[in-house]
Each structure stands twice: as C-alpha cells, then as structure tokens.
N, C-alpha and C. Protein backbone atom coordinates (compact mmCIF):
# COMPACT_ATOMS: atom_id res chain seq x y z
N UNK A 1 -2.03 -11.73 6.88
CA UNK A 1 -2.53 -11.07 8.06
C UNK A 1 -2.09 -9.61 8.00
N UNK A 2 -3.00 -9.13 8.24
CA UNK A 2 -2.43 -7.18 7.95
C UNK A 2 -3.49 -6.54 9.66
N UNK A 3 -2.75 -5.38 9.95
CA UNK A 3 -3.18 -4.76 11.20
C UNK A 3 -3.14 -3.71 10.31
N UNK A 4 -4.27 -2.90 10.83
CA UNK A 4 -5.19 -1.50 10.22
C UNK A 4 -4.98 -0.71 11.47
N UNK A 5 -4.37 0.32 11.02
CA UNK A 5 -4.45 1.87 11.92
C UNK A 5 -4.50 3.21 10.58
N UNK A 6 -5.11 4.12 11.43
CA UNK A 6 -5.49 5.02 11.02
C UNK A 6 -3.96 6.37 11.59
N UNK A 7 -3.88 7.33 10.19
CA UNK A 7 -3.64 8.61 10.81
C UNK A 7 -3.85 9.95 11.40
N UNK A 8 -5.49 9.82 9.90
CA UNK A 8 -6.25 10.69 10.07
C UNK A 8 -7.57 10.09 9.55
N UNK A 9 -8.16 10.92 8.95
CA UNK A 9 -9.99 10.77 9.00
C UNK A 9 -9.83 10.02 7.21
N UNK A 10 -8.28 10.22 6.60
CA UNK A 10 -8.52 9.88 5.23
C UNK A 10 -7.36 9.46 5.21
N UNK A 11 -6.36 8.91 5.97
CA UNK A 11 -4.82 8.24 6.00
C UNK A 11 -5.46 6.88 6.76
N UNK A 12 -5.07 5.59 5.76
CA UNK A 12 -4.88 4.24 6.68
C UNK A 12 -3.70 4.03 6.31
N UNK A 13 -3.49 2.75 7.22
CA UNK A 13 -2.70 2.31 7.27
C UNK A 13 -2.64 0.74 7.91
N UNK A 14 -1.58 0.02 6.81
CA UNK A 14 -1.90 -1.37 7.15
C UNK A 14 -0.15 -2.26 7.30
N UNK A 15 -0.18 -2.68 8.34
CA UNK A 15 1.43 -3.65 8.58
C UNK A 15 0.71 -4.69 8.12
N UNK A 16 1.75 -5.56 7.21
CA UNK A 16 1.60 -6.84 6.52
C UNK A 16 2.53 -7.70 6.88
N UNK A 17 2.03 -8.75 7.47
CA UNK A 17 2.83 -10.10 7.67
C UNK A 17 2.11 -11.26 7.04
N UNK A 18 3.02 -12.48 7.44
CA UNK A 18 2.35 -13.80 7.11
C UNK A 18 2.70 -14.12 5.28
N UNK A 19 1.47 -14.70 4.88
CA UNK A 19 1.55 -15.01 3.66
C UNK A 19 0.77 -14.35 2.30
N UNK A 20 1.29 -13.82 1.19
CA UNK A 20 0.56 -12.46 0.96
C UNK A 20 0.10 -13.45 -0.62
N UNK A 21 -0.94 -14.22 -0.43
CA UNK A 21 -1.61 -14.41 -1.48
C UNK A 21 -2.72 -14.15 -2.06
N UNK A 22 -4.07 -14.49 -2.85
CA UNK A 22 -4.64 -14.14 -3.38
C UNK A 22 -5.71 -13.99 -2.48
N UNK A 23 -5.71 -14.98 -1.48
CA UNK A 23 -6.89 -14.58 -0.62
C UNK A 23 -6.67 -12.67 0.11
N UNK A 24 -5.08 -13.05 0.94
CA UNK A 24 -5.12 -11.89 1.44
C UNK A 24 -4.90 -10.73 1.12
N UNK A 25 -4.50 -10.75 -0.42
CA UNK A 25 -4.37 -9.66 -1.30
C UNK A 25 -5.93 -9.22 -1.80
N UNK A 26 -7.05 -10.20 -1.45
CA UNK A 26 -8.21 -9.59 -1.83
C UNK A 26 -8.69 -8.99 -0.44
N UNK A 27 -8.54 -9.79 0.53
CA UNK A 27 -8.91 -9.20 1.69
C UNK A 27 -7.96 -7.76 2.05
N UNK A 28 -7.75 -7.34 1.79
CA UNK A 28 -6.58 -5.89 1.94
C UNK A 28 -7.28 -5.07 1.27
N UNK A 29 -7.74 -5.68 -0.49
CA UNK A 29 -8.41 -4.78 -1.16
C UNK A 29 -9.67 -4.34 -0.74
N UNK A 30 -10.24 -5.11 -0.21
CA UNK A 30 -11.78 -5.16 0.33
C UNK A 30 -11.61 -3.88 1.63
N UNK A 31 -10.91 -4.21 2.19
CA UNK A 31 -10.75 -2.97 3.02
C UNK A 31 -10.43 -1.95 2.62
N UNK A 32 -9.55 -1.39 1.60
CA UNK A 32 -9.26 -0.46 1.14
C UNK A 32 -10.36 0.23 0.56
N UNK A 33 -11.02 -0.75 -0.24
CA UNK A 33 -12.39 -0.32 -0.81
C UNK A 33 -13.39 0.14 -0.01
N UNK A 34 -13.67 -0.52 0.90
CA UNK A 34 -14.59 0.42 2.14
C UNK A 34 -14.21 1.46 2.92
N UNK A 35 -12.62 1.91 2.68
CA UNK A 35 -12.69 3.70 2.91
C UNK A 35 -13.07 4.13 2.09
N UNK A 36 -12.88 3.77 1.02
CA UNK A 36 -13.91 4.34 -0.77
C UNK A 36 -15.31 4.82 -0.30
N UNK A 37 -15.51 4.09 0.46
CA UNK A 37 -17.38 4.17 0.08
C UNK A 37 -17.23 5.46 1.31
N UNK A 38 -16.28 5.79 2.02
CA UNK A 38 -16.36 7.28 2.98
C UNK A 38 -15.87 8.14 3.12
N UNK A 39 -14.94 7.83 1.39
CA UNK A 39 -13.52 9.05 1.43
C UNK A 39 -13.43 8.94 0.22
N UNK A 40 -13.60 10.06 -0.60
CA UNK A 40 -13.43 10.03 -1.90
C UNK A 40 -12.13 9.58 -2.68
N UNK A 41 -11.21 10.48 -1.29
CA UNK A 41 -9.70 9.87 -1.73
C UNK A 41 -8.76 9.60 -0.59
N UNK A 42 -8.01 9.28 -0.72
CA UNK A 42 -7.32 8.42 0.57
C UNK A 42 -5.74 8.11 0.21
N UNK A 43 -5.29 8.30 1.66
CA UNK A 43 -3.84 8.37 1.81
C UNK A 43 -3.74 6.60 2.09
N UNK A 44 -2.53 5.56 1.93
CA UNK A 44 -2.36 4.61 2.58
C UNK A 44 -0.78 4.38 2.37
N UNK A 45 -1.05 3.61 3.53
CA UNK A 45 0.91 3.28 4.08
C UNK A 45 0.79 1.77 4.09
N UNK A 46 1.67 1.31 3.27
CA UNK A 46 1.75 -0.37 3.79
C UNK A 46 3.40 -0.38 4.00
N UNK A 47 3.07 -1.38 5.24
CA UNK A 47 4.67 -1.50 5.89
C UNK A 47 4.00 -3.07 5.74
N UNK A 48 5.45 -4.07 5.06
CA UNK A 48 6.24 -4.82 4.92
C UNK A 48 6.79 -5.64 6.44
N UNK A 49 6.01 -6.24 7.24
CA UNK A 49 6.35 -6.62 8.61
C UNK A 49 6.89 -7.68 8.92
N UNK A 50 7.58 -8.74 7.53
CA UNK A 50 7.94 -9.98 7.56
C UNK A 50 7.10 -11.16 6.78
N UNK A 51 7.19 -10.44 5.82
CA UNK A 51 5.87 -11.01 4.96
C UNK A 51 6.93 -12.44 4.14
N UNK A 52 6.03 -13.72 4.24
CA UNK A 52 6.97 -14.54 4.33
C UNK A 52 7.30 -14.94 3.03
N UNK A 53 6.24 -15.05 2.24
CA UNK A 53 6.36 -15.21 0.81
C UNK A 53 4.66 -14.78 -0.05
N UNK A 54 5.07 -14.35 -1.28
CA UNK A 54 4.18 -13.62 -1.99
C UNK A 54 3.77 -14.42 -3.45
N UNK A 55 2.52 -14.95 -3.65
CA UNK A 55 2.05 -15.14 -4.68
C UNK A 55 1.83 -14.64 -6.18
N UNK A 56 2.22 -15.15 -7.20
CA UNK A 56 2.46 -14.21 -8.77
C UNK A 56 0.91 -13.49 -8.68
N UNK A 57 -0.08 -14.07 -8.23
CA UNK A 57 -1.33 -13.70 -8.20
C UNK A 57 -1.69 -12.07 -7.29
N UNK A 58 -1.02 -12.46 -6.25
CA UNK A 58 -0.88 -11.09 -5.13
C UNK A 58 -0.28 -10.24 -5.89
N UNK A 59 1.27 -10.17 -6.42
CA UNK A 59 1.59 -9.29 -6.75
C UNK A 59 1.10 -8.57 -8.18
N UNK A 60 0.75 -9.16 -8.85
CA UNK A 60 -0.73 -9.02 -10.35
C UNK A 60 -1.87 -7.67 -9.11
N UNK A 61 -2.41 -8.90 -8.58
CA UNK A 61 -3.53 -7.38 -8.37
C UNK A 61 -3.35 -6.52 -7.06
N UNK A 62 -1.89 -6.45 -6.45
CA UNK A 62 -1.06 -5.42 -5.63
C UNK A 62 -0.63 -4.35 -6.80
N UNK A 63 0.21 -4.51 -8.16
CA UNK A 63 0.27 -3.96 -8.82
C UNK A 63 -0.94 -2.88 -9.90
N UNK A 64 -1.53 -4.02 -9.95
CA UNK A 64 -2.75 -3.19 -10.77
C UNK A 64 -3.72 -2.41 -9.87
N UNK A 65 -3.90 -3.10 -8.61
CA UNK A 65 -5.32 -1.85 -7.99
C UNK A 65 -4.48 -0.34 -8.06
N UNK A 66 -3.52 -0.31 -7.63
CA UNK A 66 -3.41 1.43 -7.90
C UNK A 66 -3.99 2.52 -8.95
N UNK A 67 -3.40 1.10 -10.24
CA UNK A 67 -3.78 2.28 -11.40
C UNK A 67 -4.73 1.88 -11.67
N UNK A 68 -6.01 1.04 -11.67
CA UNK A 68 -6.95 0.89 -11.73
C UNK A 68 -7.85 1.57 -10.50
N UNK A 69 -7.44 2.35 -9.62
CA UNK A 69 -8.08 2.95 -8.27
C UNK A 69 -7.36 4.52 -8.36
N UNK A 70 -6.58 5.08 -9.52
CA UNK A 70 -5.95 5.51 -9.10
C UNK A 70 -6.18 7.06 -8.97
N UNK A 71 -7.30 7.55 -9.01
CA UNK A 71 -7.45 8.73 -9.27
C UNK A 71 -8.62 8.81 -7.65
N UNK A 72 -8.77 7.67 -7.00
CA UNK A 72 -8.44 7.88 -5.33
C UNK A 72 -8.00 7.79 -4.63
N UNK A 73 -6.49 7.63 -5.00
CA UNK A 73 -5.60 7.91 -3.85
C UNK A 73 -4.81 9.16 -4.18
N UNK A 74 -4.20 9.74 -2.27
CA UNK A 74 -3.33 10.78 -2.47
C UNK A 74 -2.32 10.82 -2.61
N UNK A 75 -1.85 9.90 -2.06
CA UNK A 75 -0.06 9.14 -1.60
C UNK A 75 -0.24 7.66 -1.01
N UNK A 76 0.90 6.81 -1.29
CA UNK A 76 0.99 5.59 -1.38
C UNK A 76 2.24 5.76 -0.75
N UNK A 77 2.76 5.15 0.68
CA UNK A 77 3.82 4.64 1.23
C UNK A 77 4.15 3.60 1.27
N UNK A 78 5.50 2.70 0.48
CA UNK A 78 5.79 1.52 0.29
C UNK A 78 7.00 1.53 1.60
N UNK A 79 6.21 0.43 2.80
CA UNK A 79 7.39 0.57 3.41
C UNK A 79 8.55 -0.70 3.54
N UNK A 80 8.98 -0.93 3.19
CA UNK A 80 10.05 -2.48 3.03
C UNK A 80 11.43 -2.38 2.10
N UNK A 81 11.74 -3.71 2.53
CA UNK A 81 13.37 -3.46 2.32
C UNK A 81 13.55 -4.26 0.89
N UNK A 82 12.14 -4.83 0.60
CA UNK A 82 12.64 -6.11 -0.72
C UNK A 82 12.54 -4.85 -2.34
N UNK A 83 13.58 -4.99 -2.87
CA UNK A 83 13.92 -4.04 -3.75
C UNK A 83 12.86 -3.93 -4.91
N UNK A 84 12.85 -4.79 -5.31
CA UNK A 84 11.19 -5.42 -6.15
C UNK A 84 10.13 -4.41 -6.22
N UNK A 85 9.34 -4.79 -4.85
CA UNK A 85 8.49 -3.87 -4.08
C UNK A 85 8.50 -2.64 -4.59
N UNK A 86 9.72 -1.96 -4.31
CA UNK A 86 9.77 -0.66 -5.10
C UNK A 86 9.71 -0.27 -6.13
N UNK A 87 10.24 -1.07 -6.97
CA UNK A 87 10.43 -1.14 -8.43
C UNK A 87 8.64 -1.54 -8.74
N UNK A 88 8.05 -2.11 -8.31
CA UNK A 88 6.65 -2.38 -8.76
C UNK A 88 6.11 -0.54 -8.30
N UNK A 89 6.43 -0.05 -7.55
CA UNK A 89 5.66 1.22 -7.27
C UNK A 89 5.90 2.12 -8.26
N UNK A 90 7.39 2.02 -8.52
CA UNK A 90 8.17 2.76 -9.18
C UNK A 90 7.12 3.29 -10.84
N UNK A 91 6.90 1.52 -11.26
CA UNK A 91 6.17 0.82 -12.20
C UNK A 91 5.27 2.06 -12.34
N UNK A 92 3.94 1.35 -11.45
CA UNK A 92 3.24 2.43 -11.16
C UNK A 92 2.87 4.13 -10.95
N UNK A 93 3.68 4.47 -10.82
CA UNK A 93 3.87 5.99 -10.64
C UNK A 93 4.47 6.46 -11.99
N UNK A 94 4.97 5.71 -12.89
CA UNK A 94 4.64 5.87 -14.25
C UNK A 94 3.74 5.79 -15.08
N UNK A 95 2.99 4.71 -14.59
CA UNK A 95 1.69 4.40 -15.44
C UNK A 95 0.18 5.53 -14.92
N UNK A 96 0.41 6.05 -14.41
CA UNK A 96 -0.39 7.12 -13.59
C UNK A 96 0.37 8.08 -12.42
N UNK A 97 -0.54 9.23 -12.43
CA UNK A 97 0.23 10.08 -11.35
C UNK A 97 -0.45 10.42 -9.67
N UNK A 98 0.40 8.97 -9.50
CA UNK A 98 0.04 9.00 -8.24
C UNK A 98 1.22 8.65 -7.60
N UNK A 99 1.19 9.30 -6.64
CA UNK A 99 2.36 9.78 -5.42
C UNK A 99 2.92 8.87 -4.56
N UNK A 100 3.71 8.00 -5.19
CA UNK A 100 3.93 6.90 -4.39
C UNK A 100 5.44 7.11 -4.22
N UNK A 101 5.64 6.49 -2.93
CA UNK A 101 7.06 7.12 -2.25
C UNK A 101 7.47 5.62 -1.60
N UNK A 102 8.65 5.40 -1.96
CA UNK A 102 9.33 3.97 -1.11
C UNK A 102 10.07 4.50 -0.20
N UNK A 103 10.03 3.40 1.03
CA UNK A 103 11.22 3.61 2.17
C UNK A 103 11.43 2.43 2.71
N UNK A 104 12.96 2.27 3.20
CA UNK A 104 13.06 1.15 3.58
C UNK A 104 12.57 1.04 5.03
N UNK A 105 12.85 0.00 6.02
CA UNK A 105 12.41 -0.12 7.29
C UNK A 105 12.80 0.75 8.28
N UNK A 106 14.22 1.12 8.17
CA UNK A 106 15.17 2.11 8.68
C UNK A 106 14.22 3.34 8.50
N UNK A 107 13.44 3.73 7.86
CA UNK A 107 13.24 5.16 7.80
C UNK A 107 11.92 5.04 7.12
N UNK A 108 10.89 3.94 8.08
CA UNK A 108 9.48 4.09 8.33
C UNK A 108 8.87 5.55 9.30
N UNK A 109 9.40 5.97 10.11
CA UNK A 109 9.23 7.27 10.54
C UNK A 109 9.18 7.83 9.86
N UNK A 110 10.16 7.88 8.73
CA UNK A 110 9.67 9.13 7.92
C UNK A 110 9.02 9.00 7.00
N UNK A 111 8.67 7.49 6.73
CA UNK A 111 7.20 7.71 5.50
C UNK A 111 5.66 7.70 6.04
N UNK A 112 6.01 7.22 7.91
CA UNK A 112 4.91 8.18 8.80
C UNK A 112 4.23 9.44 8.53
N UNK A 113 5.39 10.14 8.74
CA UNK A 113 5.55 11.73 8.76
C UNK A 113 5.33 12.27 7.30
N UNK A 114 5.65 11.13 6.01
CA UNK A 114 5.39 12.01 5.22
C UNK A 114 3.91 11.33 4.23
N UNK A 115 3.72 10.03 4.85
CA UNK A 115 2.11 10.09 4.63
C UNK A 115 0.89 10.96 5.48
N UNK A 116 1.53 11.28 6.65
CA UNK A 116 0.42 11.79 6.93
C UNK A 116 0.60 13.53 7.28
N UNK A 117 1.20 13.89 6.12
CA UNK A 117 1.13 15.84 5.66
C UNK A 117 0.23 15.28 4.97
C-alpha cells in the first residue's frame, strides 16, 4: 500500500507500508511511469512507513528500475531506517549518476526540503 503526494509539478512522492512484493512493487512502478508520460524527468521521495516485509522479487526490480529509468530522474530520496535500503541506493548511484540521497526517519524533513530544491 503506498500514499502519493506531490511537491511540485515534477516532485512525487510516495509513503510505503504493508507488504512490498511483486505485485506492489509493480504497482508503484506503474505509477511512477505515468509521471513519465508528463514529465520528462522527475524528482521522487519514498518514505519507508512500516513496511512489514519485502520480497527477493521487489527488491530485484526496486533496485533495477532506477538504472534502467535512469536518465529520468533528478533525485531519489530513500527515506528509512533499514540499513540495506541504503546500501541498495548506494549500489545504484554507482551504477549510474543519479542523485540519490538516504535519510533515516529522524531527518525525513530534511530529505523533504532537500527533494524538493
């Protein structure tokens, strides 16, 4: 289950709870993909809201859409406390240069503030 808010006309943003498997790891993508079709490139924030457990499958194509998408996005906010998580972004922001920034829960304000400069 994920809740969608916006920051600006090209910043989403999505809180993730529940159970993060292949269904809802496609359904996340599917949305992401339809700011595609109205924003060439795009800011997104995912906050980590108690997500209860995560599928090898979810985290496969959580990991890969970036760098396979990755030359439309601007910045990527990882917001959560599971250390992993980061280390998969981390991953990522090596394998392409895209701007991905971790924070833990404590200091979601400021990956607010600094997804949406």
């Amino acid at each position: 289950m994920s809740l969608e808010f916006s920051f600006s006309q090209n910043t989403v943003g999505y809180i993730i709870d529940g159970v993060m498997d292949k269904t809802a790891i496609n359904e996340l993508k599917q949305e992401i993909l339809k700011k595609f079709e109205t924003h060439d490139i795009i800011n997104l924030y995912l906050e980590d809201s108690g997500i209860e457990r995560f599928s090898i499958n979810a985290v496969l194509i959580a990991t890969i859409f970036p760098v396979e998408y990755h030359h439309r996005f601007g910045k990527i906010a990882l917001v959560t406390d599971r250390r992993w998580i980061h280390a998969l972004g981390f991953i990522d922001t090596l394998l392409v240069k895209v701007d991905i920034k971790n924070f833990t829960t404590e200091k979601r304000m400021d990956a607010m503030s600094w997804i949406a400069e």
